[in-house]
PDB file of N, CA and C in Angstrom:
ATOM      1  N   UNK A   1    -200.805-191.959  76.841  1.00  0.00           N
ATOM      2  CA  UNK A   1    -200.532-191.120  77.992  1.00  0.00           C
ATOM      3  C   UNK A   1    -200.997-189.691  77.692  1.00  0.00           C
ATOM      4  N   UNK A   2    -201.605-188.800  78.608  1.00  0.00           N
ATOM      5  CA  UNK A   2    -201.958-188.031  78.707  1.00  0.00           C
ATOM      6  C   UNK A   2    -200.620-186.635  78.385  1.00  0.00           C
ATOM      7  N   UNK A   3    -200.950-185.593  77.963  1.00  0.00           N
ATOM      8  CA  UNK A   3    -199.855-184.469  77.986  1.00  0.00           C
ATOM      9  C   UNK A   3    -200.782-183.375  78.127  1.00  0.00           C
ATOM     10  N   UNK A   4    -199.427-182.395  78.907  1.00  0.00           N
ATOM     11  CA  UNK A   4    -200.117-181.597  79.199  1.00  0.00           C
ATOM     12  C   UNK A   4    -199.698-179.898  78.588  1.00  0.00           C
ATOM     13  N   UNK A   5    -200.167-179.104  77.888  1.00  0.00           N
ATOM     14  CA  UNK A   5    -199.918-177.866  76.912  1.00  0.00           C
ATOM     15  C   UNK A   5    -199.613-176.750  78.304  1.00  0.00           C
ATOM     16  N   UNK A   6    -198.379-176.502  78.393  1.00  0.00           N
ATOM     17  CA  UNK A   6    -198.127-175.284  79.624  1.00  0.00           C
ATOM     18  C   UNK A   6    -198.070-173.887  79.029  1.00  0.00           C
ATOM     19  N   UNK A   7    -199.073-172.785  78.901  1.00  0.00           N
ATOM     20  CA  UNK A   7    -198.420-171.813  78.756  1.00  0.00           C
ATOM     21  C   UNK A   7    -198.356-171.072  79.914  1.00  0.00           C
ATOM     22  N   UNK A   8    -196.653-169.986  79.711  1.00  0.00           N
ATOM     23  CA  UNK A   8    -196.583-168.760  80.590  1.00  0.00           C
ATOM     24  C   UNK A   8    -197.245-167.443  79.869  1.00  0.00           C
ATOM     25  N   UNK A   9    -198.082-167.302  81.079  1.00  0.00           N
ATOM     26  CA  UNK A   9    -198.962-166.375  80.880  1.00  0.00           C
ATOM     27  C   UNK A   9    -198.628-164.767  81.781  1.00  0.00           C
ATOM     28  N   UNK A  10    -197.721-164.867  82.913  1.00  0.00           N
ATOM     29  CA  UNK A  10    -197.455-163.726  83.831  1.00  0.00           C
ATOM     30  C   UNK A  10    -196.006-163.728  83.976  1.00  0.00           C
ATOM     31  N   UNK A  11    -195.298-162.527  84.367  1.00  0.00           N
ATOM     32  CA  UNK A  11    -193.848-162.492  84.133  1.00  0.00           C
ATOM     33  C   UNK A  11    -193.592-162.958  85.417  1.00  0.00           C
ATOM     34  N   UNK A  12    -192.501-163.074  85.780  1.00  0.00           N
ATOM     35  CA  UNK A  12    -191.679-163.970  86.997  1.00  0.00           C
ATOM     36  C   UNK A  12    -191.060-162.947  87.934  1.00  0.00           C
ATOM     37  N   UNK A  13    -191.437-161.395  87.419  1.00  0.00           N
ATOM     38  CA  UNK A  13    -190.281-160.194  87.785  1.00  0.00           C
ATOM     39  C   UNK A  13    -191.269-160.198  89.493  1.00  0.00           C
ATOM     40  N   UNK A  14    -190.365-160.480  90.232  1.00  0.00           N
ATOM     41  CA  UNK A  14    -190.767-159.918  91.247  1.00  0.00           C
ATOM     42  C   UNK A  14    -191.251-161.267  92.637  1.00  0.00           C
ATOM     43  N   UNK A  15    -191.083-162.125  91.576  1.00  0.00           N
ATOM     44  CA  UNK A  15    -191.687-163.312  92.559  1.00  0.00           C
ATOM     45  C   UNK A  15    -190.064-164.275  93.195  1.00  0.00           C
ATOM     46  N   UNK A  16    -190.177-165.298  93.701  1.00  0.00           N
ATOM     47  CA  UNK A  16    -188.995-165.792  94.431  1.00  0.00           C
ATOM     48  C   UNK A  16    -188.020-166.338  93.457  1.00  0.00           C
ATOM     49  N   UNK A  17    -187.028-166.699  93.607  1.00  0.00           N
ATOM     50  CA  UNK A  17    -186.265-166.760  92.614  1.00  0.00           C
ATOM     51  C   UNK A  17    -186.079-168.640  92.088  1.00  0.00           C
ATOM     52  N   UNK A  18    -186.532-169.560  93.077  1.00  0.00           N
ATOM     53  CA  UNK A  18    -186.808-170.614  92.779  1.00  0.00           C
ATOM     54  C   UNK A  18    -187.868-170.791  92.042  1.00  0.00           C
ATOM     55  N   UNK A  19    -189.108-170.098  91.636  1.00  0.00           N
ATOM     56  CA  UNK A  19    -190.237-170.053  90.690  1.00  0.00           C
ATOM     57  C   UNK A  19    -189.726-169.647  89.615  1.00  0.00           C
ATOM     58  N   UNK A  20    -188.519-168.581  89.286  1.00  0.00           N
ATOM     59  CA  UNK A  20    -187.864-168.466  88.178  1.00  0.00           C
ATOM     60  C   UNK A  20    -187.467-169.664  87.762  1.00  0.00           C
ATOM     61  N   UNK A  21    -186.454-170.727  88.435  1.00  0.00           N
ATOM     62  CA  UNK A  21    -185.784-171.725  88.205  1.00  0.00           C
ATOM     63  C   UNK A  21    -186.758-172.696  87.674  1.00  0.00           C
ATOM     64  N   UNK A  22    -188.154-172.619  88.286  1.00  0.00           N
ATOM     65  CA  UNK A  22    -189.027-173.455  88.217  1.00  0.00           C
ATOM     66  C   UNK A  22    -189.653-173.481  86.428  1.00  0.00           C
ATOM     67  N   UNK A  23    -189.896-172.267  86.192  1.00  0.00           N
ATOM     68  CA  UNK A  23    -190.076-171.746  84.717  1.00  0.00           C
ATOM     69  C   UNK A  23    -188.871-172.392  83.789  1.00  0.00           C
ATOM     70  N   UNK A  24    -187.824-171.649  83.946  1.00  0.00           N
ATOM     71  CA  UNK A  24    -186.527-172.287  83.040  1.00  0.00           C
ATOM     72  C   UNK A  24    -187.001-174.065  83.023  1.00  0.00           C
ATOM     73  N   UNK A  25    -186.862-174.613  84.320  1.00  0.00           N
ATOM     74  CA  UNK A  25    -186.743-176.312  84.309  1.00  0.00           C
ATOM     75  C   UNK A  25    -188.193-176.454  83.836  1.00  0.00           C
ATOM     76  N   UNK A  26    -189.374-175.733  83.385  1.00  0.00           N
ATOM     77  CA  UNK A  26    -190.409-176.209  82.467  1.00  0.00           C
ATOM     78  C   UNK A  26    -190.362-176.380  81.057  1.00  0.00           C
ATOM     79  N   UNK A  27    -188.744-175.422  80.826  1.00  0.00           N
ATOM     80  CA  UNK A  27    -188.569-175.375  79.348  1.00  0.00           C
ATOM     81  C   UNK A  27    -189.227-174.064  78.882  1.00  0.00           C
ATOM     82  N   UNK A  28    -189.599-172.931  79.459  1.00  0.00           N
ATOM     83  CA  UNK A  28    -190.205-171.613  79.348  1.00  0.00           C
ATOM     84  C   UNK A  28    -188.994-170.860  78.965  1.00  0.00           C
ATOM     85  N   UNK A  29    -188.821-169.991  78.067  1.00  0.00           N
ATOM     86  CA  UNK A  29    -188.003-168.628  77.988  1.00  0.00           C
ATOM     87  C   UNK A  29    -188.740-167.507  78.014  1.00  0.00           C
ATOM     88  N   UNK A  30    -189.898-167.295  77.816  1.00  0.00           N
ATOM     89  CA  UNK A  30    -190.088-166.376  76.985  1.00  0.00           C
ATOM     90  C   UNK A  30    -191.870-166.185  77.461  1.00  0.00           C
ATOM     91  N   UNK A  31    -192.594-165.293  78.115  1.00  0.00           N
ATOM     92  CA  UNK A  31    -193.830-164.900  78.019  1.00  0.00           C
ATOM     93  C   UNK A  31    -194.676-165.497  76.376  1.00  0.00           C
ATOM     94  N   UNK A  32    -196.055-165.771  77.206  1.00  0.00           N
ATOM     95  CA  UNK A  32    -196.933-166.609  76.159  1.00  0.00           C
ATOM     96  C   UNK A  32    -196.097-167.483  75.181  1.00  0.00           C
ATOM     97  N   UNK A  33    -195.148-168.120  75.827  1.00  0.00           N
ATOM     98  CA  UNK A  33    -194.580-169.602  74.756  1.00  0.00           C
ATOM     99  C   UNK A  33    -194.991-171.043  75.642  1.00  0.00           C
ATOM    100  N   UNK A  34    -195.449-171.700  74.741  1.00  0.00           N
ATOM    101  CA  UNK A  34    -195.864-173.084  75.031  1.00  0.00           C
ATOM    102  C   UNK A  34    -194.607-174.170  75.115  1.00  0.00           C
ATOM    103  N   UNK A  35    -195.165-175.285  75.989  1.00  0.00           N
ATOM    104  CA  UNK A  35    -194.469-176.115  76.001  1.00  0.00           C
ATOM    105  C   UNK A  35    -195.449-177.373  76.313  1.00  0.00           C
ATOM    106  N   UNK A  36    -195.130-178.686  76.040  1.00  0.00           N
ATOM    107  CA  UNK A  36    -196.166-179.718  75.880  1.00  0.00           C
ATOM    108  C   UNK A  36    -195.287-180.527  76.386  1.00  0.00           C
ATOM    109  N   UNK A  37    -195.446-181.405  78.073  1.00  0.00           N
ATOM    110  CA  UNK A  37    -194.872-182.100  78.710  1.00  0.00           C
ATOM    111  C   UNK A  37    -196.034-183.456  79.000  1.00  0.00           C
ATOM    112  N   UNK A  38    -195.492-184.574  79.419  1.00  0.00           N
ATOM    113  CA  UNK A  38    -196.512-185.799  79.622  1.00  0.00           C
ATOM    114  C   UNK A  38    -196.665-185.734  81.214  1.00  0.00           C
ATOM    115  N   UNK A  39    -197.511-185.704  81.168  1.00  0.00           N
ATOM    116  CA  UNK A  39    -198.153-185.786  82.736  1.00  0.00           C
ATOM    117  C   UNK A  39    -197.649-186.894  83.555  1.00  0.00           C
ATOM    118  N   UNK A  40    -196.926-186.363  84.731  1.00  0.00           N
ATOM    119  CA  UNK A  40    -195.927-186.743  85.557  1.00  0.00           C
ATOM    120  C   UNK A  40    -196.364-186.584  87.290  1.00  0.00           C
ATOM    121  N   UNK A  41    -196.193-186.970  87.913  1.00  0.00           N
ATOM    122  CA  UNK A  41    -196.140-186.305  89.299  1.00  0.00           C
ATOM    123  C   UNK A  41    -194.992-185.389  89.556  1.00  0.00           C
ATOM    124  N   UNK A  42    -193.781-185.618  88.717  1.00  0.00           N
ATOM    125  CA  UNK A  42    -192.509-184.012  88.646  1.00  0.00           C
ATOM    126  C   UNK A  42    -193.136-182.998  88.413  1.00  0.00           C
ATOM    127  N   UNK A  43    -193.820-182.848  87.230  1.00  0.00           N
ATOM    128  CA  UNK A  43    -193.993-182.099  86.153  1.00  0.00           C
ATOM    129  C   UNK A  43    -195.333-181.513  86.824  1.00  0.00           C
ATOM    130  N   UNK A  44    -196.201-182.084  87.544  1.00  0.00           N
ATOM    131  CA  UNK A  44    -197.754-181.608  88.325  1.00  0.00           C
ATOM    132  C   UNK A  44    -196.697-180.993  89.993  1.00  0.00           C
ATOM    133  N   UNK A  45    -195.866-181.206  90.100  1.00  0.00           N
ATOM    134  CA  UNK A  45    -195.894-179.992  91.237  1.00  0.00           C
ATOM    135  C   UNK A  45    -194.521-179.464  90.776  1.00  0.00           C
ATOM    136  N   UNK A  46    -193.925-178.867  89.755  1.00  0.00           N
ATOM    137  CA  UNK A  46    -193.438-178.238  89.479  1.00  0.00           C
ATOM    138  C   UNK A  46    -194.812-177.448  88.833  1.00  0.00           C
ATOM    139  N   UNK A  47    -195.922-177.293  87.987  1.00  0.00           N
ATOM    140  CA  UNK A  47    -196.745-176.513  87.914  1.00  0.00           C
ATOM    141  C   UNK A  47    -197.620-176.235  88.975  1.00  0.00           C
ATOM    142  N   UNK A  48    -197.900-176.489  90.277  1.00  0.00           N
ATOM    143  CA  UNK A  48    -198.392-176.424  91.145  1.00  0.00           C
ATOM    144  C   UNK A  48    -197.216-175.390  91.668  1.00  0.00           C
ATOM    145  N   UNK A  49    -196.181-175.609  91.858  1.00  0.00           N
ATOM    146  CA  UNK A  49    -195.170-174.351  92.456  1.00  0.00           C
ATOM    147  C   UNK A  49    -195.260-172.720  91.335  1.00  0.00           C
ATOM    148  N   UNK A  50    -195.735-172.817  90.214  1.00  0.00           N
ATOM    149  CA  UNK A  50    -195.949-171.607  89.258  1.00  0.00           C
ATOM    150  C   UNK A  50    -197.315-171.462  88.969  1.00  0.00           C
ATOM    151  N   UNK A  51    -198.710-172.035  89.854  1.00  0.00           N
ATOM    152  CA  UNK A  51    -199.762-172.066  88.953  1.00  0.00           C
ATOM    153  C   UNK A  51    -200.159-171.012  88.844  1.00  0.00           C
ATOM    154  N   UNK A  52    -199.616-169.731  89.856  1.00  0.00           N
ATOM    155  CA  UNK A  52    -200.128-168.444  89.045  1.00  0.00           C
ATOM    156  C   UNK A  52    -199.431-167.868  88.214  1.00  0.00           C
ATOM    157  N   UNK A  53    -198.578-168.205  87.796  1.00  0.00           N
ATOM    158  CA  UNK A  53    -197.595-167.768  86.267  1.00  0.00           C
ATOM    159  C   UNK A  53    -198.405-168.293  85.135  1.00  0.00           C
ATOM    160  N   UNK A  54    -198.676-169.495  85.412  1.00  0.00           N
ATOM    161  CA  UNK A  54    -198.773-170.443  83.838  1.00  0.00           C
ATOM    162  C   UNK A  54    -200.559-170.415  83.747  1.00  0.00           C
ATOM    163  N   UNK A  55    -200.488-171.401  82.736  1.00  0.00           N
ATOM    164  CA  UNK A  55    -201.825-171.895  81.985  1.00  0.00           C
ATOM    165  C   UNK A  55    -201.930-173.150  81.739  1.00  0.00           C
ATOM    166  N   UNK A  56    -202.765-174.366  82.345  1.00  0.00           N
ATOM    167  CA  UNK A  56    -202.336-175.570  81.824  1.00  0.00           C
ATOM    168  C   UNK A  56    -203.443-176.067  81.147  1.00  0.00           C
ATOM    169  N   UNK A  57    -203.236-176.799  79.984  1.00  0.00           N
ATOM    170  CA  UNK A  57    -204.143-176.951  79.461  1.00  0.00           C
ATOM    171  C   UNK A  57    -204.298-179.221  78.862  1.00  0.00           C
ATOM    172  N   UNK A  58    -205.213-179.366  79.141  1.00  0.00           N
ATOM    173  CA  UNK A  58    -204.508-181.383  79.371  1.00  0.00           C
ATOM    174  C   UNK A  58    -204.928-181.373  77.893  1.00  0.00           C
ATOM    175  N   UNK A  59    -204.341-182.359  77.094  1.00  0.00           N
ATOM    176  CA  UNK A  59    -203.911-182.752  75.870  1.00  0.00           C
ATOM    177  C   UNK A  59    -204.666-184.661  75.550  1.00  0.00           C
ATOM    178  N   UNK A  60    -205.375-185.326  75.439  1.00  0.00           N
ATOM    179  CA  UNK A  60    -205.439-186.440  75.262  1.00  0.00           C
ATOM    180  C   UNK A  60    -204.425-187.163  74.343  1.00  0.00           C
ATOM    181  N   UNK A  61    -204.171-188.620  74.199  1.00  0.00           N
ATOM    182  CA  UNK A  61    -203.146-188.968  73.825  1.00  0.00           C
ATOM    183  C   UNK A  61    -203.611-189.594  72.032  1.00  0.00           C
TER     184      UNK A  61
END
């Protein structure tokens, strides 16, 4: 299975507050920290709701 490397790349200050929630439920705390999730249809529009925050980068298995 495919995975996919998320980094946050832009801060959240200022944008809606469900895109915050959206960050936390990616497993994000923290500007430029990674997280490596398996490619999902959850997980592809929960990054589709932040794609201008993040960075995605696909991972082969």
């Amino acid at each position: 299975m495919t995975n996919l490397c998320i980094v946050w790349i832009k801060s959240g200050i200022g944008y809606d507050k469900t895109q915050k929630r959206t960050l936390k439920a990616l497993g994000l705390h923290r500007l430029n920290q990674s997280v490596v999730h398996s490619d999902c249809g959850s997980v592809r529009g929960m990054i589709n709701k932040v794609k201008h925050l993040v960075k995605v980068e696909v991972e082969g298995s």
